[in-house]
C-alpha atoms as a PDB file:
ATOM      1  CA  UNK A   1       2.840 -15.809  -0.035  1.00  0.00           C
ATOM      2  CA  UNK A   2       0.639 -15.197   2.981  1.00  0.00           C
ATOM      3  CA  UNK A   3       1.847 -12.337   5.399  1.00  0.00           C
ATOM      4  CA  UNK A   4       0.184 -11.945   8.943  1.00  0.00           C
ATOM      5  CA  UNK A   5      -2.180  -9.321   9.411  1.00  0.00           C
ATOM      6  CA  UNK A   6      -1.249  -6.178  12.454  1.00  0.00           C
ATOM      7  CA  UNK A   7      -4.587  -5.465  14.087  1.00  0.00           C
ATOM      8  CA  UNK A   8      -5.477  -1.897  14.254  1.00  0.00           C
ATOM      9  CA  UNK A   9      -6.062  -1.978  18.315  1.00  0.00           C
ATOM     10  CA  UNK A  10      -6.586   1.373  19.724  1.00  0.00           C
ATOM     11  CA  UNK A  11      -4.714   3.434  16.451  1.00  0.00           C
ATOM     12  CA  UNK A  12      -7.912   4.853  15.627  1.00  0.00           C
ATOM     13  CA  UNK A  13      -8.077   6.926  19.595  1.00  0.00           C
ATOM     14  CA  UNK A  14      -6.448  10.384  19.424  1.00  0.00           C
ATOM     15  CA  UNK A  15      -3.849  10.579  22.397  1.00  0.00           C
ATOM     16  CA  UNK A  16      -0.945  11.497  23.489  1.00  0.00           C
ATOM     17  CA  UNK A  17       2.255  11.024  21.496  1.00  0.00           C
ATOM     18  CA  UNK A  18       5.411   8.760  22.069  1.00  0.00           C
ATOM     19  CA  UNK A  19       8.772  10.410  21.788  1.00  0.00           C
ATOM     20  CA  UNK A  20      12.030   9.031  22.174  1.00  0.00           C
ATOM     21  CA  UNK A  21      12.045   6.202  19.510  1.00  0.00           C
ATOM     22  CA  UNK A  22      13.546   2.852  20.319  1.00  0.00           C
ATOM     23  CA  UNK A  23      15.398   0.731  17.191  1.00  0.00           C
ATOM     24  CA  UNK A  24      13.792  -2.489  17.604  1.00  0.00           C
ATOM     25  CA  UNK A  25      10.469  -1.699  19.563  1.00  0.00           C
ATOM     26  CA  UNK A  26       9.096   0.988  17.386  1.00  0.00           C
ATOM     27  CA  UNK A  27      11.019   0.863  14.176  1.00  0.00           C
ATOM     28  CA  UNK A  28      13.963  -0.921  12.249  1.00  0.00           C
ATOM     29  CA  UNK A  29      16.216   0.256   9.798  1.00  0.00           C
ATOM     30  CA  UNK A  30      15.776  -1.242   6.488  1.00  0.00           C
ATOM     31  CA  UNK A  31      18.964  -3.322   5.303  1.00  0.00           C
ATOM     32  CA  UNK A  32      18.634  -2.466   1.850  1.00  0.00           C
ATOM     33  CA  UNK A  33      17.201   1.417   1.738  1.00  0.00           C
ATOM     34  CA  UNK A  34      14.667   1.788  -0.893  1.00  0.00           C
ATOM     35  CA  UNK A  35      16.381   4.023  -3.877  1.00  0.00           C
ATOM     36  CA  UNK A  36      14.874   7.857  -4.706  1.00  0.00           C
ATOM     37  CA  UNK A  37      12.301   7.235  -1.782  1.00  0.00           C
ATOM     38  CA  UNK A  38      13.205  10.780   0.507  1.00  0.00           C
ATOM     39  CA  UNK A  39      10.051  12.547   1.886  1.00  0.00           C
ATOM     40  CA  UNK A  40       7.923   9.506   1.580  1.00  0.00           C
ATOM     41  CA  UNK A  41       5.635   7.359   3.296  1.00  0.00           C
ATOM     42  CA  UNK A  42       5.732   3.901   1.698  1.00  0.00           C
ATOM     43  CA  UNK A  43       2.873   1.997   2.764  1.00  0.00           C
ATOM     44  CA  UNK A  44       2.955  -1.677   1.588  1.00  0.00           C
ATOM     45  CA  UNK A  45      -0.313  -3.431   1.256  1.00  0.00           C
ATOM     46  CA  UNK A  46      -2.909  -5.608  -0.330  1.00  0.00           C
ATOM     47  CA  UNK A  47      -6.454  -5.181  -1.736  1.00  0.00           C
ATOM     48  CA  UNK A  48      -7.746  -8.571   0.699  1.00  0.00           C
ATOM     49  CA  UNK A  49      -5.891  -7.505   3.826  1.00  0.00           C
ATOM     50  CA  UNK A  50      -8.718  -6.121   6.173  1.00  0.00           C
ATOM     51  CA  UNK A  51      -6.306  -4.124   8.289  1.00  0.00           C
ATOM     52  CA  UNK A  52      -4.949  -2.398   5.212  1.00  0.00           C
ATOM     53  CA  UNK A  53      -8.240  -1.799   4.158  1.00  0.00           C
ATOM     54  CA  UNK A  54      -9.095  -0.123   7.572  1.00  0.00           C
ATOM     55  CA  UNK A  55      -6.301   1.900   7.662  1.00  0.00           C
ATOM     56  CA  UNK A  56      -6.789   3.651   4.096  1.00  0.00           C
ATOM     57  CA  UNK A  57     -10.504   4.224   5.101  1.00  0.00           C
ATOM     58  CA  UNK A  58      -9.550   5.712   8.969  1.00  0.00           C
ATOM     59  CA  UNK A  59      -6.068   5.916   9.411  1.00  0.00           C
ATOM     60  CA  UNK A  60      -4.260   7.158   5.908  1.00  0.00           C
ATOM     61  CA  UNK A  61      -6.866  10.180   5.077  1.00  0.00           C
ATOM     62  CA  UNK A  62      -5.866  11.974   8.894  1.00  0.00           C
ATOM     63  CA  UNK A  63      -2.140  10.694   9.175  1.00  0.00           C
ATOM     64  CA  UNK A  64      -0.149  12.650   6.703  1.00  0.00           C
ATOM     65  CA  UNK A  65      -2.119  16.248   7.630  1.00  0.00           C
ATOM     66  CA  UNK A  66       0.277  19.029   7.445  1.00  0.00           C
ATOM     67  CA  UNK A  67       3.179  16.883   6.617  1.00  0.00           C
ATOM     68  CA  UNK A  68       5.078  17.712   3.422  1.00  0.00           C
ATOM     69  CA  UNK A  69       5.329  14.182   3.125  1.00  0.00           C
ATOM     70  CA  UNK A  70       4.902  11.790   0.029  1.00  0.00           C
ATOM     71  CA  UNK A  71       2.293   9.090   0.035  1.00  0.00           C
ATOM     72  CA  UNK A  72       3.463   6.131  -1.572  1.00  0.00           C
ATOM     73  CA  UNK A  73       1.468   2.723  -2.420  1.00  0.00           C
ATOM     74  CA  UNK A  74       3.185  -0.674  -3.104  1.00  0.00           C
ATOM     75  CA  UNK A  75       1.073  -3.240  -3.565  1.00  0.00           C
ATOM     76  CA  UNK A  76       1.603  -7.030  -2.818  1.00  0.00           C
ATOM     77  CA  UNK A  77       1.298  -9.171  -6.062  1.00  0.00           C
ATOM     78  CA  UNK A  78       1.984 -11.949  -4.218  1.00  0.00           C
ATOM     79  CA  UNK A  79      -0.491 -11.572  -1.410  1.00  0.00           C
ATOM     80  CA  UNK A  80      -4.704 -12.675  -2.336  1.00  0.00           C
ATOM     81  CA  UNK A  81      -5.703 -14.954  -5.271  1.00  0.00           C
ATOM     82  CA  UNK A  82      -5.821 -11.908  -7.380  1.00  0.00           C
ATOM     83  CA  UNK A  83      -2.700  -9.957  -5.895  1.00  0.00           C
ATOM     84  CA  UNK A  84      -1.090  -9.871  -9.648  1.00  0.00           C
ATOM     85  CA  UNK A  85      -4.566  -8.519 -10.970  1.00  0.00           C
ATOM     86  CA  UNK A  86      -5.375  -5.889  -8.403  1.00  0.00           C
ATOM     87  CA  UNK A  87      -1.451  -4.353  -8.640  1.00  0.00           C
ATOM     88  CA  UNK A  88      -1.752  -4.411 -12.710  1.00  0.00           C
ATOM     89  CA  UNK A  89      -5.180  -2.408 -11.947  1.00  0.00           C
ATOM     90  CA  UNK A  90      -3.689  -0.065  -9.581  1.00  0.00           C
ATOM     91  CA  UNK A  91      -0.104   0.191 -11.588  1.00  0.00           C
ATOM     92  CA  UNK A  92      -2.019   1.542 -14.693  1.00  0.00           C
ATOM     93  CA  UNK A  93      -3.926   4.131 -12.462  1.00  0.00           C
ATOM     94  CA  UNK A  94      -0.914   5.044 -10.492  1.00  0.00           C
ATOM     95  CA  UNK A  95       0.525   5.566 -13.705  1.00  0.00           C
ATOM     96  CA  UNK A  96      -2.235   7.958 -15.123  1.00  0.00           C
ATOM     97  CA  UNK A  97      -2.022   9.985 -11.927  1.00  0.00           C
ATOM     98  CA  UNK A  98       1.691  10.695 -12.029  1.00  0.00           C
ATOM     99  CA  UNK A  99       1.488  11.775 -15.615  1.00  0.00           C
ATOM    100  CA  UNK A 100      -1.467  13.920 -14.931  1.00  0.00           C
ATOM    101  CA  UNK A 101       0.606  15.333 -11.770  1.00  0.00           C
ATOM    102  CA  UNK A 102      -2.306  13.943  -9.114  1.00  0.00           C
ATOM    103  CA  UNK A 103      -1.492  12.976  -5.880  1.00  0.00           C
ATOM    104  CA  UNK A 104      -2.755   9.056  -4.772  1.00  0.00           C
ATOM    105  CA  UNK A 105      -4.489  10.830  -1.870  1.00  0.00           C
ATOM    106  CA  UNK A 106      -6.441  13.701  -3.861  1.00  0.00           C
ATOM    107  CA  UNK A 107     -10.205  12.890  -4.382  1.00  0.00           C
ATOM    108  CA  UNK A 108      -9.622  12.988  -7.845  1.00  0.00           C
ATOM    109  CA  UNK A 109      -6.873  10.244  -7.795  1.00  0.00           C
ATOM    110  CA  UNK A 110      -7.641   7.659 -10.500  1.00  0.00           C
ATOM    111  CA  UNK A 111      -5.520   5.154  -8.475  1.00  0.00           C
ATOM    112  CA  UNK A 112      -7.574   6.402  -5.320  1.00  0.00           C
ATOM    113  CA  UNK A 113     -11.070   5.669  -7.259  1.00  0.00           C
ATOM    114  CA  UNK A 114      -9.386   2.425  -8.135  1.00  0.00           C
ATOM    115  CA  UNK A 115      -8.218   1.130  -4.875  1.00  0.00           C
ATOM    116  CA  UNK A 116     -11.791   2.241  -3.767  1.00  0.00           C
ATOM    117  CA  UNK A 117     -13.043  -0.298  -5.842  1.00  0.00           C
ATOM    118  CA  UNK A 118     -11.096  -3.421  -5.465  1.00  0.00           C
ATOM    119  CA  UNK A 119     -11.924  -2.572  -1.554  1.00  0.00           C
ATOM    120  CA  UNK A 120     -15.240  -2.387  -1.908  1.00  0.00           C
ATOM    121  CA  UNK A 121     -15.828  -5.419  -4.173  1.00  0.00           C
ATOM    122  CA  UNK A 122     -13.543  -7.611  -1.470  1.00  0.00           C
ATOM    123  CA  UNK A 123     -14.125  -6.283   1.877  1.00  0.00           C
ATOM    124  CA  UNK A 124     -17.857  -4.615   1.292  1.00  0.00           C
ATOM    125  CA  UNK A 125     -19.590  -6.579  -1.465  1.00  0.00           C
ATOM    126  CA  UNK A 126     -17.702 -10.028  -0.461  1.00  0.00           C
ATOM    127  CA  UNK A 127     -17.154 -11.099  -3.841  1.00  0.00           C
ATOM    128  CA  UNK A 128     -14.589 -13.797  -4.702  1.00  0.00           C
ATOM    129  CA  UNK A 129     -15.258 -14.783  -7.570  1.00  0.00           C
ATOM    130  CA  UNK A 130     -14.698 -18.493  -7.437  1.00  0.00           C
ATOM    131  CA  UNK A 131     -13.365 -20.446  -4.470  1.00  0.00           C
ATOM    132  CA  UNK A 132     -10.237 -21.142  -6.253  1.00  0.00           C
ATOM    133  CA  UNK A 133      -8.433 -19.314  -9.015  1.00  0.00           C
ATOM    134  CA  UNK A 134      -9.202 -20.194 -12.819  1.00  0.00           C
ATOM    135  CA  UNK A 135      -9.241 -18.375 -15.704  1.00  0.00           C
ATOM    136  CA  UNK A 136     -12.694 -17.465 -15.677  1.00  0.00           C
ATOM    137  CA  UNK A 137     -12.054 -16.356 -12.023  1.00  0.00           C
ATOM    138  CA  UNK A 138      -9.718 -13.616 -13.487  1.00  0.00           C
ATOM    139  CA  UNK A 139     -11.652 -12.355 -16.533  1.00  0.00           C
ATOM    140  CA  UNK A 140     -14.867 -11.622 -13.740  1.00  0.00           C
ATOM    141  CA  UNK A 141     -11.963  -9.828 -11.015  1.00  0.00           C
ATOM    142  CA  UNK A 142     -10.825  -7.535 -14.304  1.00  0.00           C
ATOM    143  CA  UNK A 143     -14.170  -7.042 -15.218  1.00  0.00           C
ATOM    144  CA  UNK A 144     -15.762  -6.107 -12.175  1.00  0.00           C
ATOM    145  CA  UNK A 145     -12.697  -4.064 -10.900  1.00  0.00           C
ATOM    146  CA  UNK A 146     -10.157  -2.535 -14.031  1.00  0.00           C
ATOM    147  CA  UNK A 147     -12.698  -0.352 -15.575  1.00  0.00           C
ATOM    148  CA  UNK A 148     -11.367  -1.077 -18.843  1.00  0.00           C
ATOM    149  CA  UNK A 149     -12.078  -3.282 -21.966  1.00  0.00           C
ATOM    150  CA  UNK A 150      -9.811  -6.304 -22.351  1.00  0.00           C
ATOM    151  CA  UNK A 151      -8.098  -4.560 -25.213  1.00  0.00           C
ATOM    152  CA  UNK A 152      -7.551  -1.406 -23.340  1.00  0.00           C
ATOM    153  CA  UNK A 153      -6.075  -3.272 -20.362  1.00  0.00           C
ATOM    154  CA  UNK A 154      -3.739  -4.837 -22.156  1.00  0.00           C
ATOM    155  CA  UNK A 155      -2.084  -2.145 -23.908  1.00  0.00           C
ATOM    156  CA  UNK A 156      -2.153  -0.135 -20.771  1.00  0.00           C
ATOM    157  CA  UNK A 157       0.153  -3.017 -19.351  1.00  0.00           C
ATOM    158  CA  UNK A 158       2.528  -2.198 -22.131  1.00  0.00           C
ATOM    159  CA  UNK A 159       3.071   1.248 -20.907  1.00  0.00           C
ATOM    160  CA  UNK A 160       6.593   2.048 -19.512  1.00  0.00           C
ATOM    161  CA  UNK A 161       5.690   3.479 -16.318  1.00  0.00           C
ATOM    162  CA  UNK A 162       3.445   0.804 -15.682  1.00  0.00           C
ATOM    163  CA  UNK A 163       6.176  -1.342 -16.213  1.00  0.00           C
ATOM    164  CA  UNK A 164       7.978   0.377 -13.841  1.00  0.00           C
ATOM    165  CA  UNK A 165       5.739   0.095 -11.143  1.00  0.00           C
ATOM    166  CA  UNK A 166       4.898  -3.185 -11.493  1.00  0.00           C
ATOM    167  CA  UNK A 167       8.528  -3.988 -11.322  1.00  0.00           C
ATOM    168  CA  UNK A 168       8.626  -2.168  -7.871  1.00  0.00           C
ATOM    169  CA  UNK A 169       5.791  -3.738  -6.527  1.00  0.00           C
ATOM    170  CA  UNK A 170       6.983  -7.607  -8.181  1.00  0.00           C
ATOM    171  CA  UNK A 171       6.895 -11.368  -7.532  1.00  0.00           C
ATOM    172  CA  UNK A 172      10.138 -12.008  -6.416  1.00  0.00           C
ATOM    173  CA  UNK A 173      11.824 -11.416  -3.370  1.00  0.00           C
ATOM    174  CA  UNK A 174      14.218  -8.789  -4.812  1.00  0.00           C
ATOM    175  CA  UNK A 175      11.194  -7.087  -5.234  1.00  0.00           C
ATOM    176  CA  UNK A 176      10.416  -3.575  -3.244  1.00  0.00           C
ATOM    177  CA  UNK A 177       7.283  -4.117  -1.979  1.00  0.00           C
ATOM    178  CA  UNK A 178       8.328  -7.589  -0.534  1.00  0.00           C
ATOM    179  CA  UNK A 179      11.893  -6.791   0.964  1.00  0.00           C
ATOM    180  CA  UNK A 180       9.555  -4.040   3.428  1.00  0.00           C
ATOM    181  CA  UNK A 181       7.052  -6.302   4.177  1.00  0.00           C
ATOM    182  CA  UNK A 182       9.238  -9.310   4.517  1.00  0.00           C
ATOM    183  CA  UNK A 183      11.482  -7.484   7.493  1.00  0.00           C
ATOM    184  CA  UNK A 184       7.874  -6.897   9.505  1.00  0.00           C
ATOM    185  CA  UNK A 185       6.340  -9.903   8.389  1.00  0.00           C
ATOM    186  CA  UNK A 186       3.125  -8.609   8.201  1.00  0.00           C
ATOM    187  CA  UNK A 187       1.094  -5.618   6.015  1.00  0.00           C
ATOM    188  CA  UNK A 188       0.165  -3.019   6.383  1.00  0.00           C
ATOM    189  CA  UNK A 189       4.508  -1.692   6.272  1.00  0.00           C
ATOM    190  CA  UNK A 190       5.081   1.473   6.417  1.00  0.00           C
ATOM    191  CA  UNK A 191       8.586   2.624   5.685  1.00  0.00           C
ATOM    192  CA  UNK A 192       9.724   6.375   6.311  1.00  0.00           C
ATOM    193  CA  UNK A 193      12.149   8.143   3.643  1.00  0.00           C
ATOM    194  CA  UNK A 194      12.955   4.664   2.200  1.00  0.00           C
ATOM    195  CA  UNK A 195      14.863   3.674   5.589  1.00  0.00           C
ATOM    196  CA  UNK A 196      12.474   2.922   8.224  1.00  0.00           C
ATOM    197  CA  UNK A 197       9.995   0.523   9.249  1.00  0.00           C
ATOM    198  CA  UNK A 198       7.685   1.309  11.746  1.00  0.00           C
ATOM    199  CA  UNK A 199       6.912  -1.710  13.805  1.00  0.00           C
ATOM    200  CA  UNK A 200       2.999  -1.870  13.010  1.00  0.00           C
ATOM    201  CA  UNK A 201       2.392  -3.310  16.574  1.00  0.00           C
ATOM    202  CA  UNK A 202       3.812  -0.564  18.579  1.00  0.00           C
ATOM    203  CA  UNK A 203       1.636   2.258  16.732  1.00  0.00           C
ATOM    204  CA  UNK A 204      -0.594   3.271  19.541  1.00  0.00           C
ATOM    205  CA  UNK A 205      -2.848   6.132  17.759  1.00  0.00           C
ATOM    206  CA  UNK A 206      -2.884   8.231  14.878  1.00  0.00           C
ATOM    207  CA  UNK A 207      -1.263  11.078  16.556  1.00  0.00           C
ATOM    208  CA  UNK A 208       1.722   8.158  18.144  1.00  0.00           C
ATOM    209  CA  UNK A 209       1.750   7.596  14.038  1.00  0.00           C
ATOM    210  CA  UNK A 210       2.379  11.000  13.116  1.00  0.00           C
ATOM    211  CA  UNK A 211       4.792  11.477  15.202  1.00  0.00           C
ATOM    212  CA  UNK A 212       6.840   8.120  14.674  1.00  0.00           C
ATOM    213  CA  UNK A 213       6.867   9.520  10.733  1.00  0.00           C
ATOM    214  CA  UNK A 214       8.067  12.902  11.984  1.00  0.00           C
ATOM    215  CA  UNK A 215      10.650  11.496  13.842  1.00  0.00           C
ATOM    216  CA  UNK A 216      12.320   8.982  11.723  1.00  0.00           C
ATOM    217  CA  UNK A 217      11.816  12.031   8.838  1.00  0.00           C
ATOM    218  CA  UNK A 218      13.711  14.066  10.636  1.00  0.00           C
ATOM    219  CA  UNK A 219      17.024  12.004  11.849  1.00  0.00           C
ATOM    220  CA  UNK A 220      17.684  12.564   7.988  1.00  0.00           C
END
């Protein structure tokens, strides 16, 4: 599955900020709400999206400033010829952060370090590794972007929070990560308290951003 790509357009100017949210210009509420999600920022996503990438490297370090707001990453398994790949990766790191009690966005996140990677190697380095994907195609994406031996990276897949996560982010349509980005139709998604989607498109700066989050966060 292929989802269409928001372009950033002038997010990255500091200006003034919109008040007075409209349901169904600047956000919609999610039909399902996502379970155990309140004080979050759920920002759905994938490692060969070049807006998402953008975002995380301009947008996602300034947004959540001063906001006692959650960061959270779900990442499309279904989206780039290595989607299933780059969400084990990131799964297994998420993982070792939340038992080690690290935030995704603190320099010392292992996920962080990790989602630096698979950005780098896609967006920066242009690798691909193979114009279609094979087998062989998959062993080079692991071993250029999981840090870890074959072995290791299997047995880390056995973990039960892995699991967990991996179930979140999934391949079906039941899946988290695609009923957010399914309703927009596009990634990045970013969904407020588990309830609402900002409408990518009408995001006019970071500050318009911060203050669509703080809006929607507070009609809780």
């Amino acid at each position: 599955m292929v989802l269409k790509r928001v372009f950033l357009g002038i997010l990255l100017v500091f200006g003034l900020a919109n008040a007075d949210l409209v349901e169904g210009k600047d956000y919609v509420v999610l039909p399902e709400p996502i379970e155990n999600a309140q004080n979050s920022l759920i920002k759905v996503y994938s490692y060969d999206c070049p807006v998402c990438y953008k975002y995380d490297k301009l947008v996602i370090p300034k947004l959540l400033d001063g906001m006692e707001i959650e960061l959270k990453p779900y990442h499309l398994a279904t989206q780039g010829p290595f989607g299933l790949e780059a969400s084990q990766i990131l799964a297994i790191n998420l993982a070792k952060d939340l038992k080690n009690g690290v935030a995704v966005t603190d320099e010392n996140s292992a996920f962080k370090t990790a989602q630096n990677r698979l950005y780098a190697s896609y967006h920066e380095k242009k690798e691909r590794f193979g114009e279609k994907r094979t087998p062989e195609g998959v062993k080079a994406f692991l071993a250029a972007n999981s840090a870890l031996s074959e072995e290791e990276f299997a047995q880390n897949l056995q973990d039960e929070k892995v699991k967990e996560i991996l179930a979140t982010w999934g391949v079906d349509e039941k899946a988290d990560a695609l009923k957010i980005a399914l309703v927009q139709g596009s990634v990045p998604a970013f969904l407020v308290d588990g309830k609402y989607l900002i409408l990518t498109q009408s995001i006019e700066n970071i500050d318009d951003f911060r203050a669509k989050i703080r809006e929607l966060h507070e009609k809780n």
